[in-house]
Structure formats: C-alpha cells, structure tokens
PDB file of N, CA and C in Angstrom:
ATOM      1  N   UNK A   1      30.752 -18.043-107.924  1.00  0.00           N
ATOM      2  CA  UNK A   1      29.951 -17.816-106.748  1.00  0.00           C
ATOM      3  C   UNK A   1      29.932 -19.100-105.916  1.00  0.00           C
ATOM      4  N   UNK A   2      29.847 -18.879-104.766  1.00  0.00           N
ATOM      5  CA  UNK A   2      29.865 -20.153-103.606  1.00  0.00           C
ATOM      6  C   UNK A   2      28.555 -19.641-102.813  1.00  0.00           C
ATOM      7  N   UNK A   3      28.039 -21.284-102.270  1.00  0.00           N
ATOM      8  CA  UNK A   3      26.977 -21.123-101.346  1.00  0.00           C
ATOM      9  C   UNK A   3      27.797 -21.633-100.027  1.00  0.00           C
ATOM     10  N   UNK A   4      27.859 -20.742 -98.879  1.00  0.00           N
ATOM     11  CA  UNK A   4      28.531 -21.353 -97.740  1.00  0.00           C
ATOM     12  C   UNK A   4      27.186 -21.493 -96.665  1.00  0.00           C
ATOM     13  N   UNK A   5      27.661 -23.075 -96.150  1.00  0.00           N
ATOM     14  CA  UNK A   5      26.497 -23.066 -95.413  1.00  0.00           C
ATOM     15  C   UNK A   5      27.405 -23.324 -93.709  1.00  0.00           C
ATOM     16  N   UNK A   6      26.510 -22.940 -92.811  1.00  0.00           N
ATOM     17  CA  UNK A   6      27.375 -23.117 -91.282  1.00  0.00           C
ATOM     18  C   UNK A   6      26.047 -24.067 -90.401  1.00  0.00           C
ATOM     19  N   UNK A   7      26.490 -25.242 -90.037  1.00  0.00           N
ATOM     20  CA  UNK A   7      26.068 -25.678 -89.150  1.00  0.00           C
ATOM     21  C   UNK A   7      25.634 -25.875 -87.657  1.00  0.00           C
ATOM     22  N   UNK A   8      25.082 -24.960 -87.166  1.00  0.00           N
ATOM     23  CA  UNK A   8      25.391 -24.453 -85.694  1.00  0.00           C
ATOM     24  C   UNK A   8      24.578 -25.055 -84.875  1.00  0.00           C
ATOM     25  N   UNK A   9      25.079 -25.554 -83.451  1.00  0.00           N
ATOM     26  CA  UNK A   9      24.105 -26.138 -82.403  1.00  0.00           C
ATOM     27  C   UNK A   9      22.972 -25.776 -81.958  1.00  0.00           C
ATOM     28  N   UNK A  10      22.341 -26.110 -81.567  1.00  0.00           N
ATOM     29  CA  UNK A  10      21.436 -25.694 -80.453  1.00  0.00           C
ATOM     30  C   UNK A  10      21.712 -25.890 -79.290  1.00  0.00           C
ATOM     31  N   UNK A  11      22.476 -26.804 -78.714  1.00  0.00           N
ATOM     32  CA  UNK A  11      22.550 -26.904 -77.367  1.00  0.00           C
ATOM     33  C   UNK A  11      23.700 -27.396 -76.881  1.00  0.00           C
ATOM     34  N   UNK A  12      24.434 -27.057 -75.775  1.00  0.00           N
ATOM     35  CA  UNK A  12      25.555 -27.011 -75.387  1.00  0.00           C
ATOM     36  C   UNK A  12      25.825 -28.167 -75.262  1.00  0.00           C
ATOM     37  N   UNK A  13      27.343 -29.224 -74.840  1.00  0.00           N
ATOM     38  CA  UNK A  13      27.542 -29.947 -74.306  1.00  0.00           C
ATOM     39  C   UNK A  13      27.078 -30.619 -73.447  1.00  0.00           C
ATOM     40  N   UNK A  14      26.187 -30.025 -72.974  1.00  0.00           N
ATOM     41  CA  UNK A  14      25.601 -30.903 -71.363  1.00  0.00           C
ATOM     42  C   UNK A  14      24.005 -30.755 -71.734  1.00  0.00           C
ATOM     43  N   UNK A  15      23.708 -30.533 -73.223  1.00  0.00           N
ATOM     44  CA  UNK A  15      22.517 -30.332 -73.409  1.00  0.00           C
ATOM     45  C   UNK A  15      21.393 -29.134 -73.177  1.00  0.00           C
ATOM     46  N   UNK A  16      22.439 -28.025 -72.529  1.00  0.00           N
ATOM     47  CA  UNK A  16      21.743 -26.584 -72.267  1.00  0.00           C
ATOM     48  C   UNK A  16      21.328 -25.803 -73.375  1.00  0.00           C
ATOM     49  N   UNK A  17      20.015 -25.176 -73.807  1.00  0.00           N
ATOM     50  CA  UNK A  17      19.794 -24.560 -75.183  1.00  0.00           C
ATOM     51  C   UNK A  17      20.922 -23.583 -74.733  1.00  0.00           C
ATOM     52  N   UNK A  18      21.178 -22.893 -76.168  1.00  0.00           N
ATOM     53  CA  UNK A  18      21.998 -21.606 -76.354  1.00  0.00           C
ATOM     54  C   UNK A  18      20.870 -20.816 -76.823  1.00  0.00           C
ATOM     55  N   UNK A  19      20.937 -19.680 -75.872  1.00  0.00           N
ATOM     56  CA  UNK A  19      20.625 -18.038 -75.661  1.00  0.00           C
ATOM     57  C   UNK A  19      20.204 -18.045 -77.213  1.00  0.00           C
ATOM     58  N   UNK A  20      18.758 -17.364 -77.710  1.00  0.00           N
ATOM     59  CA  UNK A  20      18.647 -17.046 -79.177  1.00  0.00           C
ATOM     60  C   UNK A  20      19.427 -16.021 -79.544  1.00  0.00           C
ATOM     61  N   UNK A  21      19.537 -14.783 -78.644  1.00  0.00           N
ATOM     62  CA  UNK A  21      20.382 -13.944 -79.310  1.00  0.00           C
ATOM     63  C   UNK A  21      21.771 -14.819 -79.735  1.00  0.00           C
ATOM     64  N   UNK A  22      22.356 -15.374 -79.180  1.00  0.00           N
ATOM     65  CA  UNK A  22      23.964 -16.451 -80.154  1.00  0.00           C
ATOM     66  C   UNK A  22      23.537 -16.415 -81.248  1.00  0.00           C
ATOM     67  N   UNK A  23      22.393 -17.395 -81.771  1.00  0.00           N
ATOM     68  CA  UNK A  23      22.473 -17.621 -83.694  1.00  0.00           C
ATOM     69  C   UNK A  23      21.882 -15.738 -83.959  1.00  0.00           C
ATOM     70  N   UNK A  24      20.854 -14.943 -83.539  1.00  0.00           N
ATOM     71  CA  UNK A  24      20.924 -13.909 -83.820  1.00  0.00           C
ATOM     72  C   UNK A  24      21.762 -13.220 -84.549  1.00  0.00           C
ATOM     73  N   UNK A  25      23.199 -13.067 -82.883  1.00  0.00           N
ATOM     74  CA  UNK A  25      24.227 -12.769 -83.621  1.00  0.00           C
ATOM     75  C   UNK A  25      25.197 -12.975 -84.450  1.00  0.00           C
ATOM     76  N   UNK A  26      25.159 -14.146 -85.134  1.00  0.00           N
ATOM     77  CA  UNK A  26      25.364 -14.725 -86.238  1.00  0.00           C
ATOM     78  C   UNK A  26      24.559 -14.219 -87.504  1.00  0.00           C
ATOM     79  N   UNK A  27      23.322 -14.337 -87.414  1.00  0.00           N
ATOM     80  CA  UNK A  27      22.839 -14.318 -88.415  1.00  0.00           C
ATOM     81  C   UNK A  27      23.169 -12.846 -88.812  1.00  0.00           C
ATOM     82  N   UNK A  28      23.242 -11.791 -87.699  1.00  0.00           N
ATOM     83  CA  UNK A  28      23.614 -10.569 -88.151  1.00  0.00           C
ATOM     84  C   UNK A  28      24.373 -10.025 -88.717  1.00  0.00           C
ATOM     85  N   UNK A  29      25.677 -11.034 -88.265  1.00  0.00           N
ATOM     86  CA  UNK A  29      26.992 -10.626 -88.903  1.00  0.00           C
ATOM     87  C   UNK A  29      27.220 -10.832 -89.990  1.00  0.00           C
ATOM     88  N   UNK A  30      26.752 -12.174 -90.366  1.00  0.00           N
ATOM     89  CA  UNK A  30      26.840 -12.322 -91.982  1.00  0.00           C
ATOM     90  C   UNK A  30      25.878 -11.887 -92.920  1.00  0.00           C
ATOM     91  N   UNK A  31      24.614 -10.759 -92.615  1.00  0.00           N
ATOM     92  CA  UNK A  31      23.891 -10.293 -93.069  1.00  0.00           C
ATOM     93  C   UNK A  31      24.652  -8.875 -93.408  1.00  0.00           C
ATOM     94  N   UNK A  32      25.337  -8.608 -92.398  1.00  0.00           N
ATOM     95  CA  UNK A  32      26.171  -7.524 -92.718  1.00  0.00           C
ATOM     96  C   UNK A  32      27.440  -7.765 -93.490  1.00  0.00           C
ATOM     97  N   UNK A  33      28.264  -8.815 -92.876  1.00  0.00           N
ATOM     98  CA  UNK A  33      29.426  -9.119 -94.216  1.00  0.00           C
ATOM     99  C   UNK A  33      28.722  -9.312 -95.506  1.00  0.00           C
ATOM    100  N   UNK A  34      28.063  -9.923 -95.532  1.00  0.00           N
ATOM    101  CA  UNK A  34      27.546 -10.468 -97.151  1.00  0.00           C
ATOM    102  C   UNK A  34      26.300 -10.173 -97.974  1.00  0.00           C
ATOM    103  N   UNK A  35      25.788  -9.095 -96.868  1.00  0.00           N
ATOM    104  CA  UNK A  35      24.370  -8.605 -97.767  1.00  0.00           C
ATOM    105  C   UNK A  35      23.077  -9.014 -97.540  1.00  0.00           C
ATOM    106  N   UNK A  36      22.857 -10.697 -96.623  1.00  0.00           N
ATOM    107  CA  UNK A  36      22.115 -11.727 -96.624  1.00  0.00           C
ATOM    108  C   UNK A  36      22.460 -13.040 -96.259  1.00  0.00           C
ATOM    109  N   UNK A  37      21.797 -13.264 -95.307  1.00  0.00           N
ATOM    110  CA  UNK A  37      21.641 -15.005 -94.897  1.00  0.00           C
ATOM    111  C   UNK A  37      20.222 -15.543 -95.332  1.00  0.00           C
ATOM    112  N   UNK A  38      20.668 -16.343 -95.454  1.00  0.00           N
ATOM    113  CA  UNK A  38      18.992 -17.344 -95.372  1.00  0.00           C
ATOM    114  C   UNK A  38      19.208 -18.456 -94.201  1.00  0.00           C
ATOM    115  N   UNK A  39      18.164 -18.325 -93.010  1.00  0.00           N
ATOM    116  CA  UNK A  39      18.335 -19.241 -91.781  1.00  0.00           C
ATOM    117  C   UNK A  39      17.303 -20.214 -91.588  1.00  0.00           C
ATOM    118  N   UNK A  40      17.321 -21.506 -91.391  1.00  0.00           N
ATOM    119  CA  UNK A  40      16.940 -22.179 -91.259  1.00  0.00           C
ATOM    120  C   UNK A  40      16.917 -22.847 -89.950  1.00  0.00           C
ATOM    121  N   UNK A  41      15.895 -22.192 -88.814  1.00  0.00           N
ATOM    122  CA  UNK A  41      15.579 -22.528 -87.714  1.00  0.00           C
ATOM    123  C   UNK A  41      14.630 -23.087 -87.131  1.00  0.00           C
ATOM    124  N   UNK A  42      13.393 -23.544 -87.658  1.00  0.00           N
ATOM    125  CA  UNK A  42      12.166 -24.090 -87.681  1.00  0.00           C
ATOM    126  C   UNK A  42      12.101 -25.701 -87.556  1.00  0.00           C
ATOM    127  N   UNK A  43      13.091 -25.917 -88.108  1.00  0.00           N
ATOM    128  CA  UNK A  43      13.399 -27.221 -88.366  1.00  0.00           C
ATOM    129  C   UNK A  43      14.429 -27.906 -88.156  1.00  0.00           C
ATOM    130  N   UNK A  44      15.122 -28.056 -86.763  1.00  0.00           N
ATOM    131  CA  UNK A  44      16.599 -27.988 -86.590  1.00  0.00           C
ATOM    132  C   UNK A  44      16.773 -29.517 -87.688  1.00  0.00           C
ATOM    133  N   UNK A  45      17.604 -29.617 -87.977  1.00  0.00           N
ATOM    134  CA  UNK A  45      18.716 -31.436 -88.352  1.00  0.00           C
ATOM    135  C   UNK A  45      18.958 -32.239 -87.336  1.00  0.00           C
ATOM    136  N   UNK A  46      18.938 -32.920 -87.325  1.00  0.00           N
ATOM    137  CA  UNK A  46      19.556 -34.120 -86.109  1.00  0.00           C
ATOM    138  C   UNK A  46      20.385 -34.810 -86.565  1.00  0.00           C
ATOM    139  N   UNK A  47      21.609 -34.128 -86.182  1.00  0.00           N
ATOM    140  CA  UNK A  47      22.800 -34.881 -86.300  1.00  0.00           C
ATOM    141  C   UNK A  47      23.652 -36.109 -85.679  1.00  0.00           C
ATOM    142  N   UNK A  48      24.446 -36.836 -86.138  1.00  0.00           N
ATOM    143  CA  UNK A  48      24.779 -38.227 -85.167  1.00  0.00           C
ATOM    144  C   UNK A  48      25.906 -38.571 -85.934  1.00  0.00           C
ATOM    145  N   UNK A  49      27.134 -38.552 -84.882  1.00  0.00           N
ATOM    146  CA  UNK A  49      28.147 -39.104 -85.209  1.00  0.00           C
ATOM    147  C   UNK A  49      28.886 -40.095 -84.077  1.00  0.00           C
ATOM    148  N   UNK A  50      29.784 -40.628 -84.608  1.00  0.00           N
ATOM    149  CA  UNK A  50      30.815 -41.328 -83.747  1.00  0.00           C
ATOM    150  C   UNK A  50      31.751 -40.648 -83.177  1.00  0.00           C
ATOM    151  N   UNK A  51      32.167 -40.879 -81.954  1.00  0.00           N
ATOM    152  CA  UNK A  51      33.511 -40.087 -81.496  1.00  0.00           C
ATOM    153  C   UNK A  51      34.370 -41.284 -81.150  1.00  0.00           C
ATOM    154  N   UNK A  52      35.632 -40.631 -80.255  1.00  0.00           N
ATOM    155  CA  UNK A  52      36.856 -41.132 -80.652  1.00  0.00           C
ATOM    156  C   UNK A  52      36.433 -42.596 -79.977  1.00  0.00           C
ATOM    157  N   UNK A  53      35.660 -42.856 -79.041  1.00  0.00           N
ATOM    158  CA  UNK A  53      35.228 -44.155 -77.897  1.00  0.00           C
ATOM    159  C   UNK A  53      34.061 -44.777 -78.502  1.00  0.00           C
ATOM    160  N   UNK A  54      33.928 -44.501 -80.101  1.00  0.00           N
ATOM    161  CA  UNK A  54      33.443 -45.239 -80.774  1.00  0.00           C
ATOM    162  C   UNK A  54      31.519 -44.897 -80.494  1.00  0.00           C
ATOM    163  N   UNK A  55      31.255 -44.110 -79.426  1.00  0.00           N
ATOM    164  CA  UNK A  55      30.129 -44.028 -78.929  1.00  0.00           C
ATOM    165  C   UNK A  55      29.344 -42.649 -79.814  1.00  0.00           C
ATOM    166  N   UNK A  56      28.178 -43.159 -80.093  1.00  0.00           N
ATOM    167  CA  UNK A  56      26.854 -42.478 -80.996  1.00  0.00           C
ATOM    168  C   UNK A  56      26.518 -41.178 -80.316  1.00  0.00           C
ATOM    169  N   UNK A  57      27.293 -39.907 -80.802  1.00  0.00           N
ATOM    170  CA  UNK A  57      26.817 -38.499 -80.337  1.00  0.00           C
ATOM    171  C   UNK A  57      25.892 -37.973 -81.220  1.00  0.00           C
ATOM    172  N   UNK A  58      24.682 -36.993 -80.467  1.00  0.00           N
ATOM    173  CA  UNK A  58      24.079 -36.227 -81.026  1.00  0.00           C
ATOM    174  C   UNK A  58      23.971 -34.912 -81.059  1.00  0.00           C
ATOM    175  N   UNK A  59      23.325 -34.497 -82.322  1.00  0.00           N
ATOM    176  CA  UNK A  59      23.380 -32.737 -81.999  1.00  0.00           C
ATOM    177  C   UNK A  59      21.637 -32.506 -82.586  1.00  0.00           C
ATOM    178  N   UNK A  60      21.205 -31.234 -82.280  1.00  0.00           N
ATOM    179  CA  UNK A  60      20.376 -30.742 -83.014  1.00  0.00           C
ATOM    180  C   UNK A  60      21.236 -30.096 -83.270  1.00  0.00           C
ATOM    181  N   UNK A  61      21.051 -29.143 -85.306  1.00  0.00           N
ATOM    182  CA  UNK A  61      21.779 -28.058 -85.195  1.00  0.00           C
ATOM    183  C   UNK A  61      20.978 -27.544 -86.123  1.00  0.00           C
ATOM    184  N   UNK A  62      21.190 -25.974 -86.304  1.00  0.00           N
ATOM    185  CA  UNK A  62      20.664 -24.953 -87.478  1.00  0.00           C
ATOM    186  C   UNK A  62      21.647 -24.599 -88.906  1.00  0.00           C
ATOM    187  N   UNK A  63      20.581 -24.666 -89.959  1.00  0.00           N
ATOM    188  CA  UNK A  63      21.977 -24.269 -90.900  1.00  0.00           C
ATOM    189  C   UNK A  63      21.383 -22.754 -91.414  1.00  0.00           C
ATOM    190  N   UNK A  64      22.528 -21.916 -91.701  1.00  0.00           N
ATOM    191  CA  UNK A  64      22.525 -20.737 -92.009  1.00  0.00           C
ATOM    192  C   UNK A  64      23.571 -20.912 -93.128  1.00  0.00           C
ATOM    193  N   UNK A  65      23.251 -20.234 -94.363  1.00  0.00           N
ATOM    194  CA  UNK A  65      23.813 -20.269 -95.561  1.00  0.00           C
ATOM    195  C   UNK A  65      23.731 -18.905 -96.197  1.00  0.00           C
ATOM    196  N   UNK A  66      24.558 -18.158 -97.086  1.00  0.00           N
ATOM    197  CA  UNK A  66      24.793 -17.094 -97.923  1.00  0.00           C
ATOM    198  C   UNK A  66      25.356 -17.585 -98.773  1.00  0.00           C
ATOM    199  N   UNK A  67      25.318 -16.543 -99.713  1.00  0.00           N
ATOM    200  CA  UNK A  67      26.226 -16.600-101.337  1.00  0.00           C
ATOM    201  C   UNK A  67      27.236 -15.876-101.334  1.00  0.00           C
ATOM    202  N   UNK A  68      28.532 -16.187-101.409  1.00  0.00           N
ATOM    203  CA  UNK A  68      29.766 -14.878-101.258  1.00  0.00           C
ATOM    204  C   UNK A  68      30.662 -15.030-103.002  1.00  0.00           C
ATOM    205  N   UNK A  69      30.336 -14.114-103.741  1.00  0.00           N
ATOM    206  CA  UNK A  69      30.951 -14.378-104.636  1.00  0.00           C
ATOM    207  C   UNK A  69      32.678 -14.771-105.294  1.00  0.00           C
ATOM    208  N   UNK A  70      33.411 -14.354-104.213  1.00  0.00           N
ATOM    209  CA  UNK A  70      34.692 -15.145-103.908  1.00  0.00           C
ATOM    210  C   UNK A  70      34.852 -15.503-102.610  1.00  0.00           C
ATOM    211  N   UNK A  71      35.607 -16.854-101.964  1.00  0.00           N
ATOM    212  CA  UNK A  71      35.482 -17.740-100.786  1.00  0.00           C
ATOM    213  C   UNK A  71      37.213 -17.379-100.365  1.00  0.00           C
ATOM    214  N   UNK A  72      36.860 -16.431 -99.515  1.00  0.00           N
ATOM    215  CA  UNK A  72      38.364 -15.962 -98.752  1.00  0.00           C
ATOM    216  C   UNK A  72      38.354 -16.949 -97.809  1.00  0.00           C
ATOM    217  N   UNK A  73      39.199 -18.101 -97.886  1.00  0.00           N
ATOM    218  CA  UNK A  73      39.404 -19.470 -97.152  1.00  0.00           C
ATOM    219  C   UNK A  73      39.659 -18.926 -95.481  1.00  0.00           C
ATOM    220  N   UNK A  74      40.525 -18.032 -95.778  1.00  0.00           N
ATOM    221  CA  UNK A  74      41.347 -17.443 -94.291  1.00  0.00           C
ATOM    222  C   UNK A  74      40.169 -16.422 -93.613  1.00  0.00           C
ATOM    223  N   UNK A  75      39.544 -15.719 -93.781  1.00  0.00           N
ATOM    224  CA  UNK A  75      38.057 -15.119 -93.021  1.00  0.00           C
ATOM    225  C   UNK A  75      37.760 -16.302 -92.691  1.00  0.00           C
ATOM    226  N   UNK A  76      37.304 -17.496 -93.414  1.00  0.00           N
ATOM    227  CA  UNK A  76      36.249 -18.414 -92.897  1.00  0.00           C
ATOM    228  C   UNK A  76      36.540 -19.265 -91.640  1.00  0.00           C
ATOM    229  N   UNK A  77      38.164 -19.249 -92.070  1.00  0.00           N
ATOM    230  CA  UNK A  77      38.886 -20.333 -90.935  1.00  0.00           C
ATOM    231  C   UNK A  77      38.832 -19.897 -89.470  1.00  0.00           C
ATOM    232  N   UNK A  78      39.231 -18.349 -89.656  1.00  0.00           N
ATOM    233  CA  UNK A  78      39.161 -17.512 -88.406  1.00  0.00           C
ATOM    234  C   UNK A  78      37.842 -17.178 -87.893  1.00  0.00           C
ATOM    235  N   UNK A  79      36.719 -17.182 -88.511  1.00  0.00           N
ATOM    236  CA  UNK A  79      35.325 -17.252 -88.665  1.00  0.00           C
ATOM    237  C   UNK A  79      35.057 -18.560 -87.366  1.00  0.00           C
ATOM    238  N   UNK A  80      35.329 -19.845 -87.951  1.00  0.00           N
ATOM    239  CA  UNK A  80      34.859 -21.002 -87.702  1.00  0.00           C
ATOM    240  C   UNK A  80      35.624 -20.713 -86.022  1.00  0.00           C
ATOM    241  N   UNK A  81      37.161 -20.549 -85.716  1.00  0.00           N
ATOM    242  CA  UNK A  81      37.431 -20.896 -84.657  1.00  0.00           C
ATOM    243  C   UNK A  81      36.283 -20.132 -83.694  1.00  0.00           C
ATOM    244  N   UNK A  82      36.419 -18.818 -83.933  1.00  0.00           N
ATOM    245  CA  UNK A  82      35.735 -17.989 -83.040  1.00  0.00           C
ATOM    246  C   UNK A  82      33.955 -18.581 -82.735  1.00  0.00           C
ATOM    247  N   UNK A  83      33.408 -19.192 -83.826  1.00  0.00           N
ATOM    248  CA  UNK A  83      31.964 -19.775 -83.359  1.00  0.00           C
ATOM    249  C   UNK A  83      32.450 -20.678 -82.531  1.00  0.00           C
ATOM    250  N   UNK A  84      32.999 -21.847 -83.071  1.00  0.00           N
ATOM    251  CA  UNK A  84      33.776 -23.111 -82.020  1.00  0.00           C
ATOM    252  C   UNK A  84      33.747 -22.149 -80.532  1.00  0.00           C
ATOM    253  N   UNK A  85      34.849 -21.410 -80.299  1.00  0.00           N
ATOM    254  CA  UNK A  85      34.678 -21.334 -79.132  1.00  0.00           C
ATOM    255  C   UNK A  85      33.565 -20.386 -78.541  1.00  0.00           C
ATOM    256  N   UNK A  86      32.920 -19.443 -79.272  1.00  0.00           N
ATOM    257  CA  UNK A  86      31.336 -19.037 -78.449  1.00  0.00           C
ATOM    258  C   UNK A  86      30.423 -19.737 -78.088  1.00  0.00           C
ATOM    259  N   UNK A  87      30.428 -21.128 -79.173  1.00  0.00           N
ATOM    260  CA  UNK A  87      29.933 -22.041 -79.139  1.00  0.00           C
ATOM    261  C   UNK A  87      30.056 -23.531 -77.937  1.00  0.00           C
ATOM    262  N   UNK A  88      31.658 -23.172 -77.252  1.00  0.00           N
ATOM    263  CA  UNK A  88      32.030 -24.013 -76.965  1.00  0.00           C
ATOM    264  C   UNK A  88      32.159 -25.451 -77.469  1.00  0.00           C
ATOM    265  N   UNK A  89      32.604 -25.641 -78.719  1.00  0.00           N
ATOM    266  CA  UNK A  89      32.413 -26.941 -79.639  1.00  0.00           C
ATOM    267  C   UNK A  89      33.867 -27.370 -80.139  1.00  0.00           C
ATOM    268  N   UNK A  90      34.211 -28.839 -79.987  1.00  0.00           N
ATOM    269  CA  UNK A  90      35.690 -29.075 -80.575  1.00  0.00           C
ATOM    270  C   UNK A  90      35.732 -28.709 -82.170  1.00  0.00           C
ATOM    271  N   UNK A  91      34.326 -29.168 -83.312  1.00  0.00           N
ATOM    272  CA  UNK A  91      34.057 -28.647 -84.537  1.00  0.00           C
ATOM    273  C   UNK A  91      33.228 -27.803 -84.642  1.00  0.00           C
ATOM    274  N   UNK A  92      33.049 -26.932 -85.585  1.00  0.00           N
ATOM    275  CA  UNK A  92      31.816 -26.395 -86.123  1.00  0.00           C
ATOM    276  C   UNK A  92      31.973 -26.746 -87.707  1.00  0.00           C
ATOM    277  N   UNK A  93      31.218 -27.159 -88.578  1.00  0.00           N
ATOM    278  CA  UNK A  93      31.349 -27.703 -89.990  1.00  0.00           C
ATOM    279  C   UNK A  93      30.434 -26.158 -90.790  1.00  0.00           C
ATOM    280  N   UNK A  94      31.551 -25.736 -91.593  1.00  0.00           N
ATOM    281  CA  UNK A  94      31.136 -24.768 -92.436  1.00  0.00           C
ATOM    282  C   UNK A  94      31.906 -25.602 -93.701  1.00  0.00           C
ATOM    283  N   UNK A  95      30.431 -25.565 -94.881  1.00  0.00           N
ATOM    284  CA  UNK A  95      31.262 -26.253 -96.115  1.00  0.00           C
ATOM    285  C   UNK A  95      30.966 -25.165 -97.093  1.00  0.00           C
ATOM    286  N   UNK A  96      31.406 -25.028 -98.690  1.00  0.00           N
ATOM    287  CA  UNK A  96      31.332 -24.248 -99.339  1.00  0.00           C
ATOM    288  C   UNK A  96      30.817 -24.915-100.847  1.00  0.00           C
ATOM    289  N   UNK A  97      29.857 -24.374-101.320  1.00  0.00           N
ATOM    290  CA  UNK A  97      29.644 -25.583-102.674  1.00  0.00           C
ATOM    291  C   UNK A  97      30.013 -24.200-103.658  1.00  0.00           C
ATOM    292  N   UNK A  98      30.344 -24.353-104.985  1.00  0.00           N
ATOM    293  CA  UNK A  98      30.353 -23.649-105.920  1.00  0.00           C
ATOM    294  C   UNK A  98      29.001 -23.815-106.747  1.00  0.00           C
ATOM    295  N   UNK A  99      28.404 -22.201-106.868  1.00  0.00           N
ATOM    296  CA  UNK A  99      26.838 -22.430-107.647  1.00  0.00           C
ATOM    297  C   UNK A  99      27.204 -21.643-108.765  1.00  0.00           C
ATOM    298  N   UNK A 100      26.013 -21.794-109.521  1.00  0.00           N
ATOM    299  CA  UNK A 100      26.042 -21.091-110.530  1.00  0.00           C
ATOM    300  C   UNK A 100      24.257 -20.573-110.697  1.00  0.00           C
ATOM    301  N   UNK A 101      24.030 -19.064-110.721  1.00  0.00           N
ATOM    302  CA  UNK A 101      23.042 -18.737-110.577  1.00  0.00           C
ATOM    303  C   UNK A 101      22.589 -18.405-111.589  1.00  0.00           C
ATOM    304  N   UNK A 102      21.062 -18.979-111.669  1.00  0.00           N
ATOM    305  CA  UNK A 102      20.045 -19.302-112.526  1.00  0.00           C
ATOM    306  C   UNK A 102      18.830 -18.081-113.217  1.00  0.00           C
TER     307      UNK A 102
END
C-alpha cells in the first residue's frame, strides 16, 4: 500500500487565489478514483524555494493525500501534467511513501 500525497497551490503566479471549486475538483476525482481523500485545507504550508536566479520563491499550498494499494507510476505522471497545467505551474510535487496499515 502507498500513501500519495499532492501538493497544490493556492494562488496563481501573480498571486491570484484559485477558484475553490479547482481543489474541489480534485478532491473529487480522487475520491472517485480511489474511494477517498483526506484534504488538508485549513492550514495551508508555506512553501519556499530557490529558482534558477537564485531568488527566494513562495507558495502557500494544500496537501491532499489517499491510499492506493498499487502506485500505477504512468496515471500519476499524466495526473501531475494535467494539474501543472490547470494549475498553471512549471511543478506540481506528488510523492508516494509506502505504508503499512496498522
């Protein structure tokens, strides 16, 4: 079993929130592929990285996570482009941990 978690923005490039229905429809889809999400929106993350000009970017973002008991690499990949671009984002970071349930 894998826990996949997806990291998603809150706000566009130029700092515009994104429409709630966007993570909505996210959260829907993988409630329907997989049975269940658990979303974590209350509390965005504040993210901060470096880009290529060496300069300190930020994000708020939301994480949304499910359990998929086998990790079809190729759904996820094709998954990720399509948020990237609804999202308008060069990344979107979806990681996958292997669990073992308790």
């Amino acid at each position: 079993m894998h826990l996949v978690q997806l990291l998603l923005p809150l706000r566009d490039n130029d700092g515009a929130p994104f429409p709630r229905e966007m993570l909505d429809g996210v959260r829907h889809h993988l409630t329907e592929r997989f049975g269940g999400v658990t979303a974590y929106l209350r509390a965005p993350a504040a993210g901060a990285w470096k880009d290529d000009e060496g300069d300190v970017a930020r994000d708020d973002v939301v994480i949304m996570e499910v359990m998929a008991d086998d990790l079809d690499r190729e759904w996820w990949t094709d998954y990720r482009r399509e948020l990237e671009a609804r999202f308008r984002q060069d990344e979107i970071v979806i990681r996958a941990t292997p669990i073992e349930r308790l």
